[in-house]
N, C-alpha and C. Protein backbone atom coordinates (compact mmCIF):
# COMPACT_ATOMS: atom_id res chain seq x y z
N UNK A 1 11.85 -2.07 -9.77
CA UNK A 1 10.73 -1.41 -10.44
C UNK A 1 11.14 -0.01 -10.88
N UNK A 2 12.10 0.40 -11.36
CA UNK A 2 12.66 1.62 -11.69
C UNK A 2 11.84 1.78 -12.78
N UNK A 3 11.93 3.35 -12.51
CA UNK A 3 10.54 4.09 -13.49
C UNK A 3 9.03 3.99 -13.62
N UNK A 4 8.78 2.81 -12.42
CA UNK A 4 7.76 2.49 -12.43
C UNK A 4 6.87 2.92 -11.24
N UNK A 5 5.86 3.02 -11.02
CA UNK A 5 5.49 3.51 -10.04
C UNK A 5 5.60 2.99 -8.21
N UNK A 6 5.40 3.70 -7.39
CA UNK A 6 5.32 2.72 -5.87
C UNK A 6 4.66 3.45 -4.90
N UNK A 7 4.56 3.00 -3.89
CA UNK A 7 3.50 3.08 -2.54
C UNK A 7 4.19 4.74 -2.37
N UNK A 8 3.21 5.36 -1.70
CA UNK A 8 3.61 6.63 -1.24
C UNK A 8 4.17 6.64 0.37
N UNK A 9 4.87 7.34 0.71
CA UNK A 9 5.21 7.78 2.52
C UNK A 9 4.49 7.31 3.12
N UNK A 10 3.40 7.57 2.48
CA UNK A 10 1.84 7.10 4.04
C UNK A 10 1.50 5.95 3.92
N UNK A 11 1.65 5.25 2.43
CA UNK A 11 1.19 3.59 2.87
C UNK A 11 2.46 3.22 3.65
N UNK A 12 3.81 3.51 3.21
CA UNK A 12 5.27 2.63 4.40
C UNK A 12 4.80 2.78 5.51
N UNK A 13 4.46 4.07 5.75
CA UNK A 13 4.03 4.50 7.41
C UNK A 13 3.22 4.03 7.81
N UNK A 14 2.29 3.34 7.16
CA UNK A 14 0.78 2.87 7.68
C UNK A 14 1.71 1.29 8.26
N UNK A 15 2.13 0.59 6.95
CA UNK A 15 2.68 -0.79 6.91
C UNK A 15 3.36 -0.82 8.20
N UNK A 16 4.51 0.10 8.12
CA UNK A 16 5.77 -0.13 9.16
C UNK A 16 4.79 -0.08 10.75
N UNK A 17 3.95 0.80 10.46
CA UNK A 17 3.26 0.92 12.11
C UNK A 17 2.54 0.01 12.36
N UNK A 18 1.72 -0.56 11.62
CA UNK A 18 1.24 -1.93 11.56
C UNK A 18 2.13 -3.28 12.30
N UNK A 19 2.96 -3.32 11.36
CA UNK A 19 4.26 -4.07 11.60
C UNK A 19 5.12 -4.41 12.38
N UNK A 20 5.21 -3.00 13.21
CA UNK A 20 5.61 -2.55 14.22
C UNK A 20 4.73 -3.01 15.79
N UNK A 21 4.09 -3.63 15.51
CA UNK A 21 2.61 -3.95 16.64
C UNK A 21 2.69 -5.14 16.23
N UNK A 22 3.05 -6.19 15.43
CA UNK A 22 3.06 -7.20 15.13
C UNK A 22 4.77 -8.09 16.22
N UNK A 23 5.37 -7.41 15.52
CA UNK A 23 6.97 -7.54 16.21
C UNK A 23 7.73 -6.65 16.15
N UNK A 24 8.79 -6.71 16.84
CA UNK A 24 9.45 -6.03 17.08
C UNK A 24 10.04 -5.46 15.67
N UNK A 25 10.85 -4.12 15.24
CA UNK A 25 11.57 -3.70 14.13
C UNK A 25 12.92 -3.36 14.55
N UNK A 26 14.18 -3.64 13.52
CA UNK A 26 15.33 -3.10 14.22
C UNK A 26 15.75 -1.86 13.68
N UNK A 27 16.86 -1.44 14.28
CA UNK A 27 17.04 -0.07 14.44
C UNK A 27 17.12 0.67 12.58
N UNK A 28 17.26 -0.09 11.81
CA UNK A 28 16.89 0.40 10.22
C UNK A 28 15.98 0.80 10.21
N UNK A 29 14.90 -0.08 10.45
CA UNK A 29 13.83 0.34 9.98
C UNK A 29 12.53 1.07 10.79
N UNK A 30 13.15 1.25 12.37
CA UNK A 30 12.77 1.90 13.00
C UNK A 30 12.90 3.78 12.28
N UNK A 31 14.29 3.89 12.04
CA UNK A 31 14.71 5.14 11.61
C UNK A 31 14.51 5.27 10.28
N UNK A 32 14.04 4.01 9.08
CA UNK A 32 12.88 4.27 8.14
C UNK A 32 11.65 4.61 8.94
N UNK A 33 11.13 4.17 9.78
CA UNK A 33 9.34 4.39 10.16
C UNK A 33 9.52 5.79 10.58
N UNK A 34 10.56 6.27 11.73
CA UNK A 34 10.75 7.81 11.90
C UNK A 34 10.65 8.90 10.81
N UNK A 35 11.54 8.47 9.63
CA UNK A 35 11.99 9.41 8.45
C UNK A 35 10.53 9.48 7.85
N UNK A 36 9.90 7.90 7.26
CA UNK A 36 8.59 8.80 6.43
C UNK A 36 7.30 9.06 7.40
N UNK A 37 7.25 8.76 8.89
CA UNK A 37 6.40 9.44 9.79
C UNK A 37 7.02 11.05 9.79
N UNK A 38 7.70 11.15 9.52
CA UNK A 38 7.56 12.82 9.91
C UNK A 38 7.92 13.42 8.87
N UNK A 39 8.11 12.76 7.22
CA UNK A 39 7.63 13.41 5.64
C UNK A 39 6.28 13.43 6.15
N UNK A 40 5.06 12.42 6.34
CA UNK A 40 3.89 12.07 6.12
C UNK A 40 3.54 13.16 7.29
N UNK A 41 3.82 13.46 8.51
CA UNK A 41 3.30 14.58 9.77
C UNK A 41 4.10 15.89 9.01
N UNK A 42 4.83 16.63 8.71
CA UNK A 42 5.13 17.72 8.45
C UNK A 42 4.44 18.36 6.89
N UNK A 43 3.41 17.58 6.46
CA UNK A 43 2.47 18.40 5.94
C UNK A 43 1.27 19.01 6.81
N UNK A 44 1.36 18.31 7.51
CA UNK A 44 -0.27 19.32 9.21
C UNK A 44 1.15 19.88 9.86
N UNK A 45 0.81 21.23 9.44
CA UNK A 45 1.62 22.12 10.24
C UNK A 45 1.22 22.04 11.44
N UNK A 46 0.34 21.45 12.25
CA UNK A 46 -0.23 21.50 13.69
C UNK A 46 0.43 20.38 14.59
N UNK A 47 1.04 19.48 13.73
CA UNK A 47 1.94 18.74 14.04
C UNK A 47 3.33 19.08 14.04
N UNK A 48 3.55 18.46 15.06
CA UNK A 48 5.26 18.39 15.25
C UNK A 48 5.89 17.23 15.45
N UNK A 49 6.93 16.66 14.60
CA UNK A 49 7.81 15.42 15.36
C UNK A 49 8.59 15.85 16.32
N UNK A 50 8.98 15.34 17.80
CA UNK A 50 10.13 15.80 18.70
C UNK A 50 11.35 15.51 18.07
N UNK A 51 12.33 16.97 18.38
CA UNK A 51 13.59 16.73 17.65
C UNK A 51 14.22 15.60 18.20
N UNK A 52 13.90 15.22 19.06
CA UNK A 52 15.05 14.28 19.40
C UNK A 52 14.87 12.69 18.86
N UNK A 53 13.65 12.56 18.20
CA UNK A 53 12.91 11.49 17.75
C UNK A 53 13.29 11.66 16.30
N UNK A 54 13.10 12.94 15.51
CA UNK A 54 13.03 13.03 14.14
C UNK A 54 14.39 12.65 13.40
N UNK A 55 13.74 12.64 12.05
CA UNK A 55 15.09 11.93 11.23
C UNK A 55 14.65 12.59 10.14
N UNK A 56 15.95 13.18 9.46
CA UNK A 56 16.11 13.92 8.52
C UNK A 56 16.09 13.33 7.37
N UNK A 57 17.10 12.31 7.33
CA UNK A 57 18.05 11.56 5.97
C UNK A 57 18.23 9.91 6.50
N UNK A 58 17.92 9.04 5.46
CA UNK A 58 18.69 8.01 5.72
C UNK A 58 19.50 7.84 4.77
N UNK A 59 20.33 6.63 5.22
CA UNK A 59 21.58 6.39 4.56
C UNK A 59 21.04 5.48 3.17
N UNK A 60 21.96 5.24 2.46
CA UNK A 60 21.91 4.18 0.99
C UNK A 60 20.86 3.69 1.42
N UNK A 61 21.86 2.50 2.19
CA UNK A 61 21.00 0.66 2.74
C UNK A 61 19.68 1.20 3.06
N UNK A 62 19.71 2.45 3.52
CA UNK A 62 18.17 2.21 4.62
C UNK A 62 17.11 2.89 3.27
N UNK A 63 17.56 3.75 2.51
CA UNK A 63 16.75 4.04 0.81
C UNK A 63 16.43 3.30 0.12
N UNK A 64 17.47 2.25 0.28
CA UNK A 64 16.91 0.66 -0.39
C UNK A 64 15.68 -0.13 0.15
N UNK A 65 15.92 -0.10 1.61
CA UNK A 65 15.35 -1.39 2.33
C UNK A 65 13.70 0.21 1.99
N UNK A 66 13.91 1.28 2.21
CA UNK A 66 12.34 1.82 2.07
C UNK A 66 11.99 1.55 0.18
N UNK A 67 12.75 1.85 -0.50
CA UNK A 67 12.27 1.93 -1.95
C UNK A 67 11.71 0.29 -2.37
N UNK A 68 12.54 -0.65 -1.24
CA UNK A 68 11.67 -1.79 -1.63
C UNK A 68 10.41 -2.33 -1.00
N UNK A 69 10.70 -1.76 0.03
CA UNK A 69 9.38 -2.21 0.98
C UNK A 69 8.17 -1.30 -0.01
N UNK A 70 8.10 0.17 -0.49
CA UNK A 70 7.47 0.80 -1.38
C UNK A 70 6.94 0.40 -2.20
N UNK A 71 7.83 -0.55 -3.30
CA UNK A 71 7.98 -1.44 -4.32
C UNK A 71 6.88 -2.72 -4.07
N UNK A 72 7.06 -3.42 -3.55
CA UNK A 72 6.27 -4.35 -2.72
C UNK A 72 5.41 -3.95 -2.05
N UNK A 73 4.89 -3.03 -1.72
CA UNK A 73 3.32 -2.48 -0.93
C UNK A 73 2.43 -2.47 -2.38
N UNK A 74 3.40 -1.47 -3.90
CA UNK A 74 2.57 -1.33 -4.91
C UNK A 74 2.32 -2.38 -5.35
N UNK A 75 3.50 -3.43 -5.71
CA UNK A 75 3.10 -4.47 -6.49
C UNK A 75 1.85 -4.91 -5.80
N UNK A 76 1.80 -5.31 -3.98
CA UNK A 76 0.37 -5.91 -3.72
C UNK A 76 -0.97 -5.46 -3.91
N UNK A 77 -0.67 -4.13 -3.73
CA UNK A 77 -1.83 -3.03 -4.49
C UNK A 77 -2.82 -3.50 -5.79
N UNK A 78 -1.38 -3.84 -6.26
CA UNK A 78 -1.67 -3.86 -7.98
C UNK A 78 -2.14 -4.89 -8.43
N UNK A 79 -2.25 -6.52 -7.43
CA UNK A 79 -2.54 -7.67 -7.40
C UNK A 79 -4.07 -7.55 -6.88
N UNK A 80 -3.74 -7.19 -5.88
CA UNK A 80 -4.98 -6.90 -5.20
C UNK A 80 -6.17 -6.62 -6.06
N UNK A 81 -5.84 -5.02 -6.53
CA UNK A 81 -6.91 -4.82 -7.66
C UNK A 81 -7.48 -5.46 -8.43
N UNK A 82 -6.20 -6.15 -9.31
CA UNK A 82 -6.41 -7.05 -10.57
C UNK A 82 -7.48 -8.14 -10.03
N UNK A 83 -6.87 -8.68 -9.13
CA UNK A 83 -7.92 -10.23 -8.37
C UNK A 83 -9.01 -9.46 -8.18
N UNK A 84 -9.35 -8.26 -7.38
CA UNK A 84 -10.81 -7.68 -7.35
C UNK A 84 -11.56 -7.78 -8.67
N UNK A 85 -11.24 -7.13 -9.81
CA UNK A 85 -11.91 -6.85 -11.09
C UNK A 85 -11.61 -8.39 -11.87
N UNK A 86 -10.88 -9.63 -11.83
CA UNK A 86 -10.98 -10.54 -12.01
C UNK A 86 -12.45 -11.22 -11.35
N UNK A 87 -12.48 -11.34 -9.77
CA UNK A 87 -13.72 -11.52 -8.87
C UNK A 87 -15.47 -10.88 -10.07
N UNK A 88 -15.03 -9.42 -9.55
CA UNK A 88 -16.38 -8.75 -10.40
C UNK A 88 -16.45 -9.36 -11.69
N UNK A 89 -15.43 -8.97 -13.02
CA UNK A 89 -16.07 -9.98 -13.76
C UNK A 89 -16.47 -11.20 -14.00
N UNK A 90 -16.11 -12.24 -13.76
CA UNK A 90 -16.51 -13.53 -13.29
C UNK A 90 -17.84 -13.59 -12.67
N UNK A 91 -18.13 -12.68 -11.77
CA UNK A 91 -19.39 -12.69 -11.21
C UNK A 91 -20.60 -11.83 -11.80
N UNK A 92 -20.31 -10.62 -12.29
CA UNK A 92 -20.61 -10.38 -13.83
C UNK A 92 -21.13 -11.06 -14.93
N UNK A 93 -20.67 -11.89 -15.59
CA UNK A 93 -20.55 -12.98 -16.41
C UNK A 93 -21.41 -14.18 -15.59
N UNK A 94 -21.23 -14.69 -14.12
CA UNK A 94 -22.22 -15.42 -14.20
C UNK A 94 -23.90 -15.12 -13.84
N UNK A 95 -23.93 -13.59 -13.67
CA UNK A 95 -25.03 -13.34 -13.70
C UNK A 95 -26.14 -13.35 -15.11
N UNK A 96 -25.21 -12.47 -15.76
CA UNK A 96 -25.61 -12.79 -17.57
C UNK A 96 -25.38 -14.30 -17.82
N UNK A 97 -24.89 -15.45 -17.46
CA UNK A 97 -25.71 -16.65 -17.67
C UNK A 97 -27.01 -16.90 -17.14
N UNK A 98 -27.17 -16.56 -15.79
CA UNK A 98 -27.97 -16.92 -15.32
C UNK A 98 -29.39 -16.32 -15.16
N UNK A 99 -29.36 -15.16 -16.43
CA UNK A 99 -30.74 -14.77 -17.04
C UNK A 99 -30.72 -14.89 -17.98
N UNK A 100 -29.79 -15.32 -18.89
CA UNK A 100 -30.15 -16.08 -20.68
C UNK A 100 -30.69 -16.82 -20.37
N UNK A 101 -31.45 -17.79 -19.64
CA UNK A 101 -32.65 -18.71 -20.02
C UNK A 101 -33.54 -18.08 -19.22
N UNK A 102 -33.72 -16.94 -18.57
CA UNK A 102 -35.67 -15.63 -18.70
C UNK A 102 -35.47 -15.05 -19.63
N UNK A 103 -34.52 -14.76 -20.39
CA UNK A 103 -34.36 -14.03 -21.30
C UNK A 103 -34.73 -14.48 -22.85
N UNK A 104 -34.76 -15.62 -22.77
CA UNK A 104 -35.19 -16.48 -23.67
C UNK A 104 -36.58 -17.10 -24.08
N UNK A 105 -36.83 -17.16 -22.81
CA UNK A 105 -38.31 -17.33 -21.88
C UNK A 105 -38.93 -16.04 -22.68
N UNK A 106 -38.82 -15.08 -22.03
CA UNK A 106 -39.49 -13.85 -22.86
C UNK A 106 -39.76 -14.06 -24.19
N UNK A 107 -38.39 -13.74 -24.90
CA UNK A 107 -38.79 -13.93 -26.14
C UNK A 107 -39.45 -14.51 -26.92
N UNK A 108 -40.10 -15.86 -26.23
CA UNK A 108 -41.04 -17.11 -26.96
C UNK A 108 -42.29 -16.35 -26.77
């Protein structure tokens, strides 16, 4: 999805912690969930990550495995939506059928 848009720090962080309570994660993507938990905590200055926990930088592989997991949070986003406003109109539409005949009614 280059150039295109994707999930921010805080949805990975939401996902990975989620995820993380589901099963187990290995040590990649553990030290992805570290890196954008403490982008996403070091805007509340009242927060602190422990140094010995925090992560600065990841490597290539592990920029990949986050830019796609990113990639794939938006695309579902973006599905998501679409099927919502697909839902509403459809249901939309069968409401305006289903007063064209009072509506008709009236008019006589």
């Amino acid at each position: 999805m280059k150039g295109e848009e994707a999930a921010t720090d805080a949805e990975a962080c939401a996902y990975l912690y989620t995820a993380s309570l589901e099963a187990p994660i290995d040590s990649d993507w553990t030290q992805i969930y570290l890196y954008v938990t403490g982008k996403v905590v070091s805007k509340n200055r009242e927060i602190q990550i422990p140094e010995d926990i925090g992560v600065d930088s990841l490597n290539d592989y592990q920029i990949g495995l986050l830019q796609g997991l990113k990639d794939w949070i938006y695309e579902r986003r973006v599905k998501h939506r679409r099927e919502k406003q697909r839902v509403e109109k459809a249901q939309a539409m069968a409401e305006v059928k289903a007063r064209a005949p009072e509506q008709l009614k009236l008019g006589v």
